[in-house]
Protein backbone atom coordinates (compact mmCIF):
# COMPACT_ATOMS: atom_id res chain seq x y z
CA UNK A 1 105.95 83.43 81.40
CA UNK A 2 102.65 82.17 82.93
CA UNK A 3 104.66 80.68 86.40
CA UNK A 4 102.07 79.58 88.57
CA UNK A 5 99.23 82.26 88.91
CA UNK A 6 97.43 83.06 91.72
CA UNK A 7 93.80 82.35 89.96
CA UNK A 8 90.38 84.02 91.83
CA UNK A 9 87.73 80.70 91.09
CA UNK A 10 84.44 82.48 91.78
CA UNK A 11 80.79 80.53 92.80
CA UNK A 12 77.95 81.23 90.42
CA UNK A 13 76.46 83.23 92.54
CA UNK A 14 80.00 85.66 92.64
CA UNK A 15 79.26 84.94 88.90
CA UNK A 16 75.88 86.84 88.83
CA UNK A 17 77.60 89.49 90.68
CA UNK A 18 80.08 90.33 87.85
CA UNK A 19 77.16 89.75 85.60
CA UNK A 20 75.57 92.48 87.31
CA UNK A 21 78.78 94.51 86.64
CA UNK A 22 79.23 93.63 83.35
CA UNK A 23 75.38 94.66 82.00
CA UNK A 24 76.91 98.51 83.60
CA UNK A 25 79.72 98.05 81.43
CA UNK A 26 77.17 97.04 78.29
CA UNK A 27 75.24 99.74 78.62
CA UNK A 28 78.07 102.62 78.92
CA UNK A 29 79.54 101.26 76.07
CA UNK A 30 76.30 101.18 74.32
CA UNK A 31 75.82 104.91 75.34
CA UNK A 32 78.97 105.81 74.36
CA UNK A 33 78.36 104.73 70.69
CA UNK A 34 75.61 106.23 70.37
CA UNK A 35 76.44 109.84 71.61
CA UNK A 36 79.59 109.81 69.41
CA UNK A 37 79.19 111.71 66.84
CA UNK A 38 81.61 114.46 64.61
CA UNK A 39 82.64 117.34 66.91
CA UNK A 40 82.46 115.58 70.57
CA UNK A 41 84.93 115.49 72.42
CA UNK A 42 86.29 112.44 74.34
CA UNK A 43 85.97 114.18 77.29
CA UNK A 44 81.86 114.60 76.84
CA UNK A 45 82.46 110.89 75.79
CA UNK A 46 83.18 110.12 79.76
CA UNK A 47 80.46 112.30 80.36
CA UNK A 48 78.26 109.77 79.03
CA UNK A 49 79.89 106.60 80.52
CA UNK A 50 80.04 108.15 83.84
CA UNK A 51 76.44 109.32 83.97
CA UNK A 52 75.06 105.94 82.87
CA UNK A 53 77.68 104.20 85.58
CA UNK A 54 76.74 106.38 88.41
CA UNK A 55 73.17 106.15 87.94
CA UNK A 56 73.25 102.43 87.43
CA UNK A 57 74.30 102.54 91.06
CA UNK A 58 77.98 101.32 90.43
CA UNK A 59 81.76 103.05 90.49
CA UNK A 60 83.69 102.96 87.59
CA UNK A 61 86.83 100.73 87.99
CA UNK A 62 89.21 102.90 85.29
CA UNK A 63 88.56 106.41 87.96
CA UNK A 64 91.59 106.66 90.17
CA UNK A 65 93.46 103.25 89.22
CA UNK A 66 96.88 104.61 89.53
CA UNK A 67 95.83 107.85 89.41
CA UNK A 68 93.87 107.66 86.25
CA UNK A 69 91.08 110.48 86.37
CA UNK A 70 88.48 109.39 83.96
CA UNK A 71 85.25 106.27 83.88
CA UNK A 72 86.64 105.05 80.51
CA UNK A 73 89.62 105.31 78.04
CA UNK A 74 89.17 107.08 74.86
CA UNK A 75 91.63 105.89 72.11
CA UNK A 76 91.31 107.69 68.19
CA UNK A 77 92.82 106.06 65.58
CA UNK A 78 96.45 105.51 66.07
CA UNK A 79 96.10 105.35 70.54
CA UNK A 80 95.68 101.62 71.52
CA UNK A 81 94.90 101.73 74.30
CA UNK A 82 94.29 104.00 77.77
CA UNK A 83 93.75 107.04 76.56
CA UNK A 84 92.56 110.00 78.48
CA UNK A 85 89.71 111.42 77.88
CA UNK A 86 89.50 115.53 77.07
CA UNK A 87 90.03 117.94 74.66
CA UNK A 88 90.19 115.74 72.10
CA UNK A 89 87.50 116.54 69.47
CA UNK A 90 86.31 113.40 67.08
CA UNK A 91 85.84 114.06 63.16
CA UNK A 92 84.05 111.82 60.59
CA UNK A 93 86.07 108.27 59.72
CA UNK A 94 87.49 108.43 63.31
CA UNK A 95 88.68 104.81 64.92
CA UNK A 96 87.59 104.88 68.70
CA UNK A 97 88.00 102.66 70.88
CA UNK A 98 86.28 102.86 74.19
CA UNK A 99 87.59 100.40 77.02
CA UNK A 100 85.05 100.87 80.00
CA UNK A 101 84.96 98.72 83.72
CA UNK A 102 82.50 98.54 86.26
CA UNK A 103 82.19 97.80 90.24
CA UNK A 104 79.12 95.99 91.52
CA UNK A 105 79.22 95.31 95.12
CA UNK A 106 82.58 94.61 94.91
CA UNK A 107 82.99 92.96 92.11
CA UNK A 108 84.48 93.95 88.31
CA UNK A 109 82.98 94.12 85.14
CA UNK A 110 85.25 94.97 82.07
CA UNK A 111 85.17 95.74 78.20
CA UNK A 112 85.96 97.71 75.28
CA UNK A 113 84.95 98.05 71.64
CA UNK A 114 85.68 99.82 68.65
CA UNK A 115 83.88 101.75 65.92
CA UNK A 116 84.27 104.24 62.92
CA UNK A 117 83.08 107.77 64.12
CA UNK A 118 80.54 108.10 61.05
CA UNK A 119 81.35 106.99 57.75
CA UNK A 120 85.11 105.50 57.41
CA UNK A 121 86.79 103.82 55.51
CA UNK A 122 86.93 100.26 53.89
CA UNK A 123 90.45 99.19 55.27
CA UNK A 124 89.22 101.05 58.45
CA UNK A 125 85.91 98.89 58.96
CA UNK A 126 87.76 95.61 57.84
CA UNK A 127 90.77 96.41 61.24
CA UNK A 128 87.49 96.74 63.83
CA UNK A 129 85.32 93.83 62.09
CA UNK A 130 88.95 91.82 61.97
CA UNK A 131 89.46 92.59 65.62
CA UNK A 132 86.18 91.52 66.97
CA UNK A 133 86.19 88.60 64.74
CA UNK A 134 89.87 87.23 66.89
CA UNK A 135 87.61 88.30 70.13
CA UNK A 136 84.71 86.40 69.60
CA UNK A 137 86.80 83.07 68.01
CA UNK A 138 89.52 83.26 71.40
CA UNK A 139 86.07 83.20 73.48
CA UNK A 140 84.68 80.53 71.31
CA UNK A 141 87.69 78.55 72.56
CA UNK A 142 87.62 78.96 75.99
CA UNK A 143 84.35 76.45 75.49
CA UNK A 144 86.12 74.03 74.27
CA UNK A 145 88.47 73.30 77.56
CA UNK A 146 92.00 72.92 77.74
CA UNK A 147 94.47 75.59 78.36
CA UNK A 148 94.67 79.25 78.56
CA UNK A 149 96.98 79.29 74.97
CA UNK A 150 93.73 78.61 73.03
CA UNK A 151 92.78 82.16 73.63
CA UNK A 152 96.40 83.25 71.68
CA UNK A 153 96.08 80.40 68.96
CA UNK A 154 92.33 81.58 68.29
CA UNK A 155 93.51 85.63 67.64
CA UNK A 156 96.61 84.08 65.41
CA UNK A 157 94.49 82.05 63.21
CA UNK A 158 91.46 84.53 62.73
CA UNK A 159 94.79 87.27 61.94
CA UNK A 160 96.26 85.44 59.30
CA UNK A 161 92.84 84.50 57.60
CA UNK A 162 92.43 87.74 57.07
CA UNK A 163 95.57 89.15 56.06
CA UNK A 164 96.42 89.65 52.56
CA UNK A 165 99.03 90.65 50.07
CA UNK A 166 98.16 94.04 50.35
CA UNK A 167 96.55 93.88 54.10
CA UNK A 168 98.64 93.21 57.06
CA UNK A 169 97.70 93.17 61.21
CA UNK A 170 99.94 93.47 63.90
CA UNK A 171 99.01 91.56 67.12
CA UNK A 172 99.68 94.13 70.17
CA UNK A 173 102.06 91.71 72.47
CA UNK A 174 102.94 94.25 74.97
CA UNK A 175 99.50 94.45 76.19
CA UNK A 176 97.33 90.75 76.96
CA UNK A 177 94.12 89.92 78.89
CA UNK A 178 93.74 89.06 82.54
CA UNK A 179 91.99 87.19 84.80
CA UNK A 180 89.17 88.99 86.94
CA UNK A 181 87.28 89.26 89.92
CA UNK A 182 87.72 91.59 92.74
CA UNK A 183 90.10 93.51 91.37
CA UNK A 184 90.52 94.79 87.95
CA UNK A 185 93.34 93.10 86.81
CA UNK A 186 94.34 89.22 88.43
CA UNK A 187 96.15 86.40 87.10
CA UNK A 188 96.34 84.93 84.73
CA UNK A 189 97.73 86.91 81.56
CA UNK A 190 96.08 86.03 79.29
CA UNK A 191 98.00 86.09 75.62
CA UNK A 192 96.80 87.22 72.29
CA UNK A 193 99.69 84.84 70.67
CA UNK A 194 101.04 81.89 70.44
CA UNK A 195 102.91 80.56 72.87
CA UNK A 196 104.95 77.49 73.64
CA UNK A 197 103.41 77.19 77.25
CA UNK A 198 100.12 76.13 77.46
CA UNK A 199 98.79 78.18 80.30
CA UNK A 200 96.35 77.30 83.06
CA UNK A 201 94.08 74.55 82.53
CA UNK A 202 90.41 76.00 81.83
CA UNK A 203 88.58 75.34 84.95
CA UNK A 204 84.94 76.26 86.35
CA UNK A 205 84.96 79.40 88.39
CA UNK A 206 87.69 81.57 86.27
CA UNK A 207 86.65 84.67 84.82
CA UNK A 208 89.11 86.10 82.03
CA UNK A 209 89.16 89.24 80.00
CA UNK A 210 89.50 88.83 76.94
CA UNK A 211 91.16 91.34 75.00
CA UNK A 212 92.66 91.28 71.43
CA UNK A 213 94.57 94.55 70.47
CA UNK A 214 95.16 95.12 66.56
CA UNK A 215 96.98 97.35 64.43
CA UNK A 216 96.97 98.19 60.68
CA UNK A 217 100.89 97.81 60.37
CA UNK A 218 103.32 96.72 62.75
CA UNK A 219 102.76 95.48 66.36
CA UNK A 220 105.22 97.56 67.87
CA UNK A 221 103.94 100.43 70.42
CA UNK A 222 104.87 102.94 72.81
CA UNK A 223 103.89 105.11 75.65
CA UNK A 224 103.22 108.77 75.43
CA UNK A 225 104.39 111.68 78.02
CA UNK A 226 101.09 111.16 79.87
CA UNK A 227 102.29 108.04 80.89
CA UNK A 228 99.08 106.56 80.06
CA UNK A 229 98.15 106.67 76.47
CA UNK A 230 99.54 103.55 74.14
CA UNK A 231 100.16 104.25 70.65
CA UNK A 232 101.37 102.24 67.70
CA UNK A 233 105.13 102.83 66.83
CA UNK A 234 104.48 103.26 62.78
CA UNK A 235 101.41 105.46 62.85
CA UNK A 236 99.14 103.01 62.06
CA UNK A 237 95.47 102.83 63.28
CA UNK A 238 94.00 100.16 65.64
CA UNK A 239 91.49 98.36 67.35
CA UNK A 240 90.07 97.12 70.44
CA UNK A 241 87.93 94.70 71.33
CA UNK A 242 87.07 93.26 75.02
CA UNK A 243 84.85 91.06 76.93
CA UNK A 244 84.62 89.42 80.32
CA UNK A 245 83.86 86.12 80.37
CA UNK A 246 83.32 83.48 82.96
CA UNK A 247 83.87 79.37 82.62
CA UNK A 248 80.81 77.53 84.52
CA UNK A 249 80.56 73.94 84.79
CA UNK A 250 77.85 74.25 82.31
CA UNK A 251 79.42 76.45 79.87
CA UNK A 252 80.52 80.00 79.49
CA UNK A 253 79.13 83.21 79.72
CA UNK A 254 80.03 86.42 78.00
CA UNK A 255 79.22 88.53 81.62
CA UNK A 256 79.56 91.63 79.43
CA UNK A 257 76.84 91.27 76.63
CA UNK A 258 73.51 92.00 76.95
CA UNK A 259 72.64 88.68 74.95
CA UNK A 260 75.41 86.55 77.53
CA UNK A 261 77.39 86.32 73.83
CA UNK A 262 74.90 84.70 71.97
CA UNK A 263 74.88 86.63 68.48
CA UNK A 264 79.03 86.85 68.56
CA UNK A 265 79.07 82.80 69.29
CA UNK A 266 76.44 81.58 67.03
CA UNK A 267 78.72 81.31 64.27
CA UNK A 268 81.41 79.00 65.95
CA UNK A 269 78.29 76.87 67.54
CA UNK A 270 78.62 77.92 71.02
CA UNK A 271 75.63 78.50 73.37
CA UNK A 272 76.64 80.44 75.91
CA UNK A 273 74.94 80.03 79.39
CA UNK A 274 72.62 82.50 80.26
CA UNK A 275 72.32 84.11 83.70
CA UNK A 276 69.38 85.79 84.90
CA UNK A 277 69.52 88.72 87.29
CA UNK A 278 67.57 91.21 87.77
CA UNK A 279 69.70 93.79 89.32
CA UNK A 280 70.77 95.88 87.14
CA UNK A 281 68.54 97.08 83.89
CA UNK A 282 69.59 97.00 80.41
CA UNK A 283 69.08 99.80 77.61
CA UNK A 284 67.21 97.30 75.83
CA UNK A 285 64.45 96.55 78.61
């Protein structure tokens, strides 16, 4: 399955350019959650991203790629993944999941995350919490070394933790990480499974998405007539959670937090390396 990828290794100072990227991406997502609110549509949800992307100075990578014609994807409840914003109009105990990307100077920043559209429910705010739980353990993992399969092995174990008699996730397969760089998608693939192959070894200079995909029932999906828009087969709702991350020889960094990953990594006792540019403002200077 993993073959021999073709693998981008960037310099830290191609680093702090998809840092640069990355802080766009962390502040449109950051926007995003913050306009959403009962009675928006997605399509004034792109609004937002696009304004704060464009005046940050940057293109979004999601406008055009294979035709797509919006800054970010806009999935409710029971859509995955990649869909398009519009018409769609959001009502209180919504699941969205926004998956936004970013070009610096070249370079690609990209990230998603999910939230409850007002109050939701319990099961609901367990699937997103669940989901960026299995983000923040794969990236925890990447620390340690070794091969890409830690990032699947990490999802798997923080999954069946929380599963329960009466609580079961489905781990999207059809639909993995990747590396990063230039482009928007490179190799590797990066798994949110187990898998007998181990994967590339972990080396400095890679930069990897990574991007768990969760549902509240069964892990099958499929593909609506827009060609675009992923949703589970059973009806169930999901999550999405997504960071970019680069491996330094000092560390990693989470290039698509405002904190570098610090808050999500404290609790596995990670300290992520922290890389100062001044580029590119945040929301929260």
């Amino acid at each position: 399955m993993f073959g021999r990828p073709h693998i981008q290794y960037k310099t830290r100072e191609q680093v702090l350019l998809m840092r640069r990227a990355g802080l766009v991406v962390a502040d449109s997502l950051a926007a995003v959650q913050q306009a959403a609110q009962p009675g928006m549509t997605t399509g004034e949800l792109d609004e937002v991203a696009s304004d704060v992307i464009i005046g940050a100075g940057a293109d979004a990578s999601f406008l055009g790629y294979e035709g797509f014609p919006a800054s970010i994807c806009t999935s409710v409840n029971d859509a995955v993944i990649h869909a398009i914003p519009g018409g769609t109009r959001l009502h209180a105990g919504d699941i969205v999941s926004i998956d936004c990307g970013a070009i610096v100077d070249g370079w690609h920043g990209d990230g998603a995350m999910s939230f409850l559209v007002g109050e939701g429910s319990a099961a609901d705010e367990c699937l997103v919490a669940t989901t960026e739980q299995a983000m923040w353990a794969a990236i925890a993992a990447l620390a340690g070394g070794g091969h890409l399969n830690v990032v699947g092995e990490a999802v798997e174990q923080v999954v069946a933790a929380a599963g329960t008699q009466e609580r079961h996730y489905g781990i999207v397969e059809d639909y993995v990480g990747h590396g990063i760089g230039t482009e928007m998608h490179q190799d590797p693939d990066v798994l949110n499974y187990r898998s007998r192959e181990r994967g590339p070894r972990l080396r400095s200079g890679m930069c990897l998405a990574i991007e768990p995909m969760l549902t509240a029932g069964r892990s099958d999906v499929c593909v609506c007539e827009d060609d675009w828009t992923v949703m589970t087969a059973d009806g169930s709702r999901a999550a999405h959670w997504e960071h970019t991350v680069a491996i330094l020889d000092d560390g990693i960094s989470v290039l698509t937090a405002h904190d570098g990953g610090v808050s999500g990594l404290a609790p596995y006792g990670v300290t992520p390396v922290q890389l100062v540019t001044g580029a590119v403002p945040t929301l929260q200077d």
